[in-house]
Protein backbone atom coordinates (compact mmCIF):
# COMPACT_ATOMS: atom_id res chain seq x y z
CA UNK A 1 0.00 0.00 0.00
CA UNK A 2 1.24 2.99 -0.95
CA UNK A 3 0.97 6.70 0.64
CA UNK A 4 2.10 10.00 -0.13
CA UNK A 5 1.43 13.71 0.95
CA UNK A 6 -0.33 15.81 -1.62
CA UNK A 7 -0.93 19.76 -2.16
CA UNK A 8 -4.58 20.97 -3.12
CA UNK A 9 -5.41 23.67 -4.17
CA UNK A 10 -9.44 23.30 -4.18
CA UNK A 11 -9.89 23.07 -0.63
CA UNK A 12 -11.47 25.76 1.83
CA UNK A 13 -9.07 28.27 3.07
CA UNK A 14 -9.80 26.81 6.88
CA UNK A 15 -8.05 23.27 5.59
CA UNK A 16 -4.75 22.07 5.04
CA UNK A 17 -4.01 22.11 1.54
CA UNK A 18 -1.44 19.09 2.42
CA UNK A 19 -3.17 16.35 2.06
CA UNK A 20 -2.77 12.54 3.36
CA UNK A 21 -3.38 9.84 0.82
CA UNK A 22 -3.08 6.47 -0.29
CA UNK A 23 -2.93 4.78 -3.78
CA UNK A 24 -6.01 2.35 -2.92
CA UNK A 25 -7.84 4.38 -0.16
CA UNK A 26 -7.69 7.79 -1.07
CA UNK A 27 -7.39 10.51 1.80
CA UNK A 28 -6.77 9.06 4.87
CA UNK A 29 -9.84 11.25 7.13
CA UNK A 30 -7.90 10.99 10.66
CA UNK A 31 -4.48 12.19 9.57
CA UNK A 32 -6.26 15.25 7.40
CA UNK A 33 -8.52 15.93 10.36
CA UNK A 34 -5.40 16.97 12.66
CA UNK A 35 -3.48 18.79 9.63
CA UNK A 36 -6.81 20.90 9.11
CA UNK A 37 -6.72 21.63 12.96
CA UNK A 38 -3.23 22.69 12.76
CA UNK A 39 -4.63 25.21 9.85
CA UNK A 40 -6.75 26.47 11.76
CA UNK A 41 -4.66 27.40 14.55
CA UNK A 42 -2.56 29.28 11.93
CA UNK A 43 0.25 27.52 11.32
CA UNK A 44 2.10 28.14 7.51
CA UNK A 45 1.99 25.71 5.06
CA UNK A 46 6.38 24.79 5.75
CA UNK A 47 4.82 23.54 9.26
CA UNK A 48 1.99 21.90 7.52
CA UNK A 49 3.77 20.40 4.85
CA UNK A 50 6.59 19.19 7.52
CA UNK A 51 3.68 17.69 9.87
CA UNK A 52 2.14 16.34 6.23
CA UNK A 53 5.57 14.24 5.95
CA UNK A 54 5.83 13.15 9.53
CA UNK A 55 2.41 11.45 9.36
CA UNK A 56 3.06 9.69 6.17
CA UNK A 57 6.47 8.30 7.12
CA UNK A 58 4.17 6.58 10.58
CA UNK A 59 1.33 5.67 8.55
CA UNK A 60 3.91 4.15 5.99
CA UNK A 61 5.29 2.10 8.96
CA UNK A 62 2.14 1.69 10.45
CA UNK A 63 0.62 0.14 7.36
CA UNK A 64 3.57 -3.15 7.63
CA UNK A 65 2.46 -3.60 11.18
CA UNK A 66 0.14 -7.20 11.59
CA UNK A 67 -3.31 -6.48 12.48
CA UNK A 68 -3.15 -2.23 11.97
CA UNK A 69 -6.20 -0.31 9.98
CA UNK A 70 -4.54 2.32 8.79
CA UNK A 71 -8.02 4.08 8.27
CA UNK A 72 -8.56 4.02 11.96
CA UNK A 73 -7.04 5.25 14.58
CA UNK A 74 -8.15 3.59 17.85
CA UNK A 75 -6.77 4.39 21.59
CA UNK A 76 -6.37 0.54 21.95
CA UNK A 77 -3.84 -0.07 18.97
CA UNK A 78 -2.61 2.97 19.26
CA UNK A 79 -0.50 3.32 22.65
CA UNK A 80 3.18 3.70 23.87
CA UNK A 81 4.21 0.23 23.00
CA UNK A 82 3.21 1.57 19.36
CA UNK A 83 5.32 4.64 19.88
CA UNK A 84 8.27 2.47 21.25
CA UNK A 85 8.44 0.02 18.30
CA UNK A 86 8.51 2.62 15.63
CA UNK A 87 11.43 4.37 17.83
CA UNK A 88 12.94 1.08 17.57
CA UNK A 89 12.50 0.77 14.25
CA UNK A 90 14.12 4.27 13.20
CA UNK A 91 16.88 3.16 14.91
CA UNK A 92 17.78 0.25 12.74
CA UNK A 93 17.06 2.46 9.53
CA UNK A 94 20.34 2.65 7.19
CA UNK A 95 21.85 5.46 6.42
CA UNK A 96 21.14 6.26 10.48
CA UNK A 97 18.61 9.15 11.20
CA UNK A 98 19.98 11.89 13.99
CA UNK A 99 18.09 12.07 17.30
CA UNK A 100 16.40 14.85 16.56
CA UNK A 101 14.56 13.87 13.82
CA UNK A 102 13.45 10.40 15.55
CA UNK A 103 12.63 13.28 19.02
CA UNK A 104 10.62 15.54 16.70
CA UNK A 105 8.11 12.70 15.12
CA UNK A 106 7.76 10.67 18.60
CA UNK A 107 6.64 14.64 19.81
CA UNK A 108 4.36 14.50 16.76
CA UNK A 109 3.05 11.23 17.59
CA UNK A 110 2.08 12.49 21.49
CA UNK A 111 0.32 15.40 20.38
CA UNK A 112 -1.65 13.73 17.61
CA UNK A 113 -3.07 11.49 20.52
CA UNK A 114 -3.89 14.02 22.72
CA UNK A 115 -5.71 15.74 19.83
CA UNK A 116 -8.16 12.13 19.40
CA UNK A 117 -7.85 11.40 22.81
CA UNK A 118 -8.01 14.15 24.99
CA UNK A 119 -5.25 12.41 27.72
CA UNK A 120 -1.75 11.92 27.45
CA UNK A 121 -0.28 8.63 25.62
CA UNK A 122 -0.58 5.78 28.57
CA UNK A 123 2.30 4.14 29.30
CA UNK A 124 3.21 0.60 28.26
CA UNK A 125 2.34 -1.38 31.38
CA UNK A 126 5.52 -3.54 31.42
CA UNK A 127 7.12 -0.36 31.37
CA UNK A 128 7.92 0.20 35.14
CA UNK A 129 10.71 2.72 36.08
CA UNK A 130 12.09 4.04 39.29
CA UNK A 131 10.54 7.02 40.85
CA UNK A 132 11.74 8.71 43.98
CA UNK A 133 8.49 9.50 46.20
CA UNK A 134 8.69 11.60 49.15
CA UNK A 135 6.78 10.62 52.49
CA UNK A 136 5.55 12.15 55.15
CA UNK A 137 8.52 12.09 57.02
CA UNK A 138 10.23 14.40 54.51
CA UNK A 139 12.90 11.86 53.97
CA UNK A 140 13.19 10.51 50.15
CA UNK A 141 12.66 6.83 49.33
CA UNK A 142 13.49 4.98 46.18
CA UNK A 143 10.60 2.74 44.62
CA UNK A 144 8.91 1.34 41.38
CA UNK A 145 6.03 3.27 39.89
CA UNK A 146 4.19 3.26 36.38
CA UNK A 147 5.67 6.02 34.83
CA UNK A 148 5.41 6.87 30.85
CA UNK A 149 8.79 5.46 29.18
CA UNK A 150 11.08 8.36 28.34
CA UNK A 151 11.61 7.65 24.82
CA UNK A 152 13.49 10.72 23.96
CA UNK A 153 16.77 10.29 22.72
CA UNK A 154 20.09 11.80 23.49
CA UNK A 155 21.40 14.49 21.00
CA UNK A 156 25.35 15.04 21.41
CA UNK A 157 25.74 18.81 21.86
CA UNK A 158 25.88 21.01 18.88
CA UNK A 159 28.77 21.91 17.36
CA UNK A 160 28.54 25.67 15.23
CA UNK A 161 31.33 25.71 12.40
CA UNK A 162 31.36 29.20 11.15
CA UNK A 163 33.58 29.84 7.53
CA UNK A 164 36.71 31.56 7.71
CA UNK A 165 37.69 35.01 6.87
CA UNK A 166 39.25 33.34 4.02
CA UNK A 167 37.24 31.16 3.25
CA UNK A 168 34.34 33.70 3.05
CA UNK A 169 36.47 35.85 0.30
CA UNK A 170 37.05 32.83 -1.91
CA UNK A 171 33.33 31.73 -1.97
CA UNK A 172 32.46 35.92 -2.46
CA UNK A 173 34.53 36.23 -5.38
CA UNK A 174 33.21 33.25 -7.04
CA UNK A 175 30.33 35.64 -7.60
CA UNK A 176 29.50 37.24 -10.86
CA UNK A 177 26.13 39.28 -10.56
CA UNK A 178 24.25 41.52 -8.52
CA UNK A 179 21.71 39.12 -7.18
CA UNK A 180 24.01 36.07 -6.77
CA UNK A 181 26.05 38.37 -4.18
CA UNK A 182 22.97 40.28 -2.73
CA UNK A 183 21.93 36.99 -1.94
CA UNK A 184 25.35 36.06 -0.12
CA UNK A 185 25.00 39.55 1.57
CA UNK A 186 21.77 39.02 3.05
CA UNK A 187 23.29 36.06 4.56
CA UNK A 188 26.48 36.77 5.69
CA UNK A 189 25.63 39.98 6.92
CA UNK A 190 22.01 39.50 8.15
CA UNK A 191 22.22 35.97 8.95
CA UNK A 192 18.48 35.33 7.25
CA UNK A 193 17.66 31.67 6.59
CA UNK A 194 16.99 30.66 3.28
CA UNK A 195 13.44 30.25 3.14
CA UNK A 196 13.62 33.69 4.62
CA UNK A 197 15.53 35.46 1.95
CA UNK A 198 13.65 34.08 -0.72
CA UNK A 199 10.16 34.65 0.94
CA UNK A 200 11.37 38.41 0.69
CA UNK A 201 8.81 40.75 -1.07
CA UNK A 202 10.00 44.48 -2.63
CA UNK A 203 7.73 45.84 -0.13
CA UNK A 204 9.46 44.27 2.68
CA UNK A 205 12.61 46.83 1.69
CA UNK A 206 13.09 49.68 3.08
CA UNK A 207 16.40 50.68 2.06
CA UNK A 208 15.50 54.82 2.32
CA UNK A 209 15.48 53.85 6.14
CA UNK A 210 17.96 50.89 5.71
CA UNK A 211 16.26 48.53 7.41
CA UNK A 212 13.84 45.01 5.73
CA UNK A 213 11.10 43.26 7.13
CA UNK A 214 11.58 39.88 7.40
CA UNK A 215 9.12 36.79 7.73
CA UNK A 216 10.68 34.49 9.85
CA UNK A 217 9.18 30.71 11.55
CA UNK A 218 5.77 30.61 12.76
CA UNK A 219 4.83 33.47 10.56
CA UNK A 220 6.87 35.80 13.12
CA UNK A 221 8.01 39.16 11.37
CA UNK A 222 11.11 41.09 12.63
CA UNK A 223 12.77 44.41 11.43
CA UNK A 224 16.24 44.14 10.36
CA UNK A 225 18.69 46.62 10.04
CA UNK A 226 20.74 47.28 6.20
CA UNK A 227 24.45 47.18 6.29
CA UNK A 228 25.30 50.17 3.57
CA UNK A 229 27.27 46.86 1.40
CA UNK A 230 23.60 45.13 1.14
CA UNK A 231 22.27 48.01 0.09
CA UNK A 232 24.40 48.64 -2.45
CA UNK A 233 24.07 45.20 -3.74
CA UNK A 234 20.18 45.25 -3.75
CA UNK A 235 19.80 48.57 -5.16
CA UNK A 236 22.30 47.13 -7.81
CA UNK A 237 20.31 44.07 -8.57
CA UNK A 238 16.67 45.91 -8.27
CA UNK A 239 17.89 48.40 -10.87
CA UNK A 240 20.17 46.74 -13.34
CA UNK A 241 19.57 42.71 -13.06
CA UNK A 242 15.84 42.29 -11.84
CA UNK A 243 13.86 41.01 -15.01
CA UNK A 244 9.98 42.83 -15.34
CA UNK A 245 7.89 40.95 -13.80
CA UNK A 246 4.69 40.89 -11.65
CA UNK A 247 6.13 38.86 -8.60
CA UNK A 248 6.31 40.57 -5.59
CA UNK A 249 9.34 38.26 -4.40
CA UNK A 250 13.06 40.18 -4.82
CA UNK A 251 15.31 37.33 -6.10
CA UNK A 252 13.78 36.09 -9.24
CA UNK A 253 15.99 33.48 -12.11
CA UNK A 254 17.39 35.74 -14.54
CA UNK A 255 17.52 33.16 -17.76
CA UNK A 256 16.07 30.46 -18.69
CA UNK A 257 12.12 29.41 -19.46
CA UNK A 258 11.84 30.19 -15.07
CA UNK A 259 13.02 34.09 -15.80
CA UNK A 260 11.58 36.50 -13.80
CA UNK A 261 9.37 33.53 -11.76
CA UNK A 262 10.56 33.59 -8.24
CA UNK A 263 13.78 31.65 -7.30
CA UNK A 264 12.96 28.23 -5.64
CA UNK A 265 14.92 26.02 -2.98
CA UNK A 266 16.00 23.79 -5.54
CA UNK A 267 17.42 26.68 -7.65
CA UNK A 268 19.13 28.05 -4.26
CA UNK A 269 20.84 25.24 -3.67
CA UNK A 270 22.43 24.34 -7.04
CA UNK A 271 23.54 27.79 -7.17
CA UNK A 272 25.29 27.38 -4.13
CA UNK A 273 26.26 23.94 -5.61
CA UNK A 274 28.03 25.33 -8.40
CA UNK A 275 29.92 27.84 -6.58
CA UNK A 276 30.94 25.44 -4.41
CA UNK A 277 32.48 23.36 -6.88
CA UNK A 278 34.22 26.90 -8.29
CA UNK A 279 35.28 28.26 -4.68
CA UNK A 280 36.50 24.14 -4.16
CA UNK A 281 34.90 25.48 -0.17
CA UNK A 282 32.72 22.44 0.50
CA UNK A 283 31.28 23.99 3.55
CA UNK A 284 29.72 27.17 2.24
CA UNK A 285 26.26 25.92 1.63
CA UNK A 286 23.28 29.28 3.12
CA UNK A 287 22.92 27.90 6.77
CA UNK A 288 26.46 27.66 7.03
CA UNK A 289 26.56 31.98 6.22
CA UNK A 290 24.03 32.11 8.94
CA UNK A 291 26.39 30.20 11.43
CA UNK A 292 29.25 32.38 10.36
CA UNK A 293 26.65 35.74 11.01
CA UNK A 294 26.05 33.94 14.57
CA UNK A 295 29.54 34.08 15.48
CA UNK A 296 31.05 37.26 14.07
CA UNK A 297 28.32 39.52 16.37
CA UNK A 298 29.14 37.33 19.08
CA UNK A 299 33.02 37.89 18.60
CA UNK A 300 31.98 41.70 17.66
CA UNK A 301 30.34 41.72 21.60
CA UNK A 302 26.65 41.89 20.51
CA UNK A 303 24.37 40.80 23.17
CA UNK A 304 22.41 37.68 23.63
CA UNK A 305 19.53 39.10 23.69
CA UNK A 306 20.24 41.60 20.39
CA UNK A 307 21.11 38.29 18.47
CA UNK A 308 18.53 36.45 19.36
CA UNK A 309 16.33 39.39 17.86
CA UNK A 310 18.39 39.43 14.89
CA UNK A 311 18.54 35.88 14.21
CA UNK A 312 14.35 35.18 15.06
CA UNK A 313 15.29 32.63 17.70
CA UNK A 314 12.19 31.59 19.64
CA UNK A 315 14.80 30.43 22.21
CA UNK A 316 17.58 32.11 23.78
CA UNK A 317 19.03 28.47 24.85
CA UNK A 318 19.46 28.34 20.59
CA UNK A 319 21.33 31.61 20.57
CA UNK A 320 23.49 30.64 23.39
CA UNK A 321 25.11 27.68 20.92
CA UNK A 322 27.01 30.28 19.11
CA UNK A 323 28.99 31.40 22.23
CA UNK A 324 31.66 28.58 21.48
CA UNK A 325 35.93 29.57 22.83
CA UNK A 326 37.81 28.60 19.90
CA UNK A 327 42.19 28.13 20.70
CA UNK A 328 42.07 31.43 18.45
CA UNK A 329 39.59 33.27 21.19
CA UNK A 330 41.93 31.43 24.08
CA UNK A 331 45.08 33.34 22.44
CA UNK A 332 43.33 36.56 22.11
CA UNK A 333 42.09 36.97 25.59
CA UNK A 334 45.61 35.78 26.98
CA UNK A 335 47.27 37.92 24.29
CA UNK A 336 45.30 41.22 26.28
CA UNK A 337 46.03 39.87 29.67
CA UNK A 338 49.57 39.76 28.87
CA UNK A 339 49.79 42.83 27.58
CA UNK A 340 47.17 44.89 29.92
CA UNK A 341 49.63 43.26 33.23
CA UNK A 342 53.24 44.10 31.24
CA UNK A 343 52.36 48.36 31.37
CA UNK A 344 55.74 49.98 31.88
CA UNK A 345 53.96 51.43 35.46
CA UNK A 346 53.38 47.54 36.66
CA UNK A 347 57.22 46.98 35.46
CA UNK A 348 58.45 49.85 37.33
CA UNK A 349 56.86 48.58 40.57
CA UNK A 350 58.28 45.22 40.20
């Protein structure tokens, strides 16, 4: 049986248009009940169409499982011991999937049964754990309790590789036009993500008052200041490069049968491809720019809470990853020390 996740376009403005369906059953009515909730509570169509993928990748598993209706979804075959065995089974996929990918569908997989259910996912009742309990003597005692399995798996800390200073120039002057490097600018200098810079709209820049709106996760808009180099580059592009068209996005293809349509992801990432391959800096794909952003205001002594606004972290514990000491940093700092204790006035006491 076969299932995949289809857009629509005909349905009401209050539904997903991501739509769960198989080759023999058509649209499975459970898993398109909870995306069309999700609508409603106003989440974009990325979210929708990531949620849209989660589901089909469980039903897909769901569907090998002895004795499963995929069409219904029932609190009795539905449980933690479910949840448990599809962990399991993630875990013997080849090429290996990263904990947080298996953490974010299990999460999927709780919330989707509290949304048919109305409780929390039971626990598997061979699944007893230690619990520490505390009497009324105030004095803690160790015994067994039913508590829900903690099936969330261990992610190794996170590790942010910004690009050199030298690397950075090479990959910048494998750039020919306007946009190419407006793009790059808007990166390196703004630290956008990619579906952010090309979700941009000409209305969304301000460059009299040197500042964009951006459109970030969630459907959260920020204001971003302009760099006078991005400017430049835009105002470059907008005038000289930009094909007519009636798109309101900013970076558009500039040959081809796609001219003047709005660029895609796919055509973001083979031109970062290509000039990857030119620059031979295997690293420098957009996200990476965004790391490198991270780490030069850090290193410039923005605070955590100015980069957090800049970058459109929900989190602060996310901007707090970019505060990383490097053996460069370690010199630096002991390279000051040295030189703030050896003042000719510190010598003189000695």
């Amino acid at each position: 049986m076969t299932f995949r996740l289809e857009h629509r376009s005909d349905v009401a403005a209050s539904a997903s248009p991501f739509r769960v369906v198989g080759a023999e059953t058509g649209e499975i009515a459970w898993a398109n009940r909870f995306l069309d909730v999700q609508r409603v509570r106003g989440l974009n169509e990325l979210s929708l169409r990531f949620y849209g993928h989660q589901l089909v990748h469980f039903i897909r598993w769901w569907a090998q499982q002895p004795g499963v209706d995929v069409m219904q979804l029932e609190a009795h075959s539905f449980t933690e011991s479910t949840l448990i065995d599809y962990v399991r089974s993630q875990r013997e996929e080849f090429p290996r999937l990263t904990p947080e990918t298996i953490n974010s569908r299990s999460y999927m997989l709780r919330r989707l049964f509290r949304f048919y259910f109305q409780v929390e996912m039971p626990y598997g009742p061979y699944r007893l754990q230690r619990a520490w309990g505390t009497p009324s003597g105030g004095r803690y005692r160790r015994g067994r309790s039913a508590a829900a399995a903690d099936l969330r798996l261990r992610v190794p800390p996170r590790l942010i590789e910004p690009l050199s200073v030298e690397q950075v120039q090479r990959f910048w002057r494998s750039f020919r036009t306007a946009r190419d490097l407006a793009i790059v600018g808007l990166l390196l200098l703004n630290g956008l993500r990619s579906c952010e810079m090309l979700a941009l709209e000409l209305e969304d820049l301000l460059l009299s008052e040197a500042q964009m709106r951006v459109r970030g996760k969630g459907g959260k808009v920020r204001m971003m200041p302009l760099p006078p180099e991005t400017i430049r580059l835009l105002d470059c592009y907008l005038k000289t490069e930009r094909p007519l068209t009636n798109t309101a996005r900013v970076f558009v293809s500039l040959k081809g049968k796609a001219r003047g349509q709005p660029m895609t992801k796919a055509g973001l990432r083979s031109l970062f491809r290509h000039h990857r391959a030119l620059s031979t800096i295997r690293k420098a794909n957009p996200h990476r720019f965004r790391h490198t952003f991270g780490s030069d205001m850090i290193r410039a002594g923005v605070s955590l809470p100015a980069l957090q606004r800049l970058m459109g972290h929900a989190n602060i514990e996310t901007t707090l990853l970019y505060i990383q000491i490097s053996p460069r940093d370690v010199y630096e700092e002991y390279a000051r020390a040295v030189a703030k204790l050896a003042t000719p006035a510190r010598i003189a006491q000695s």
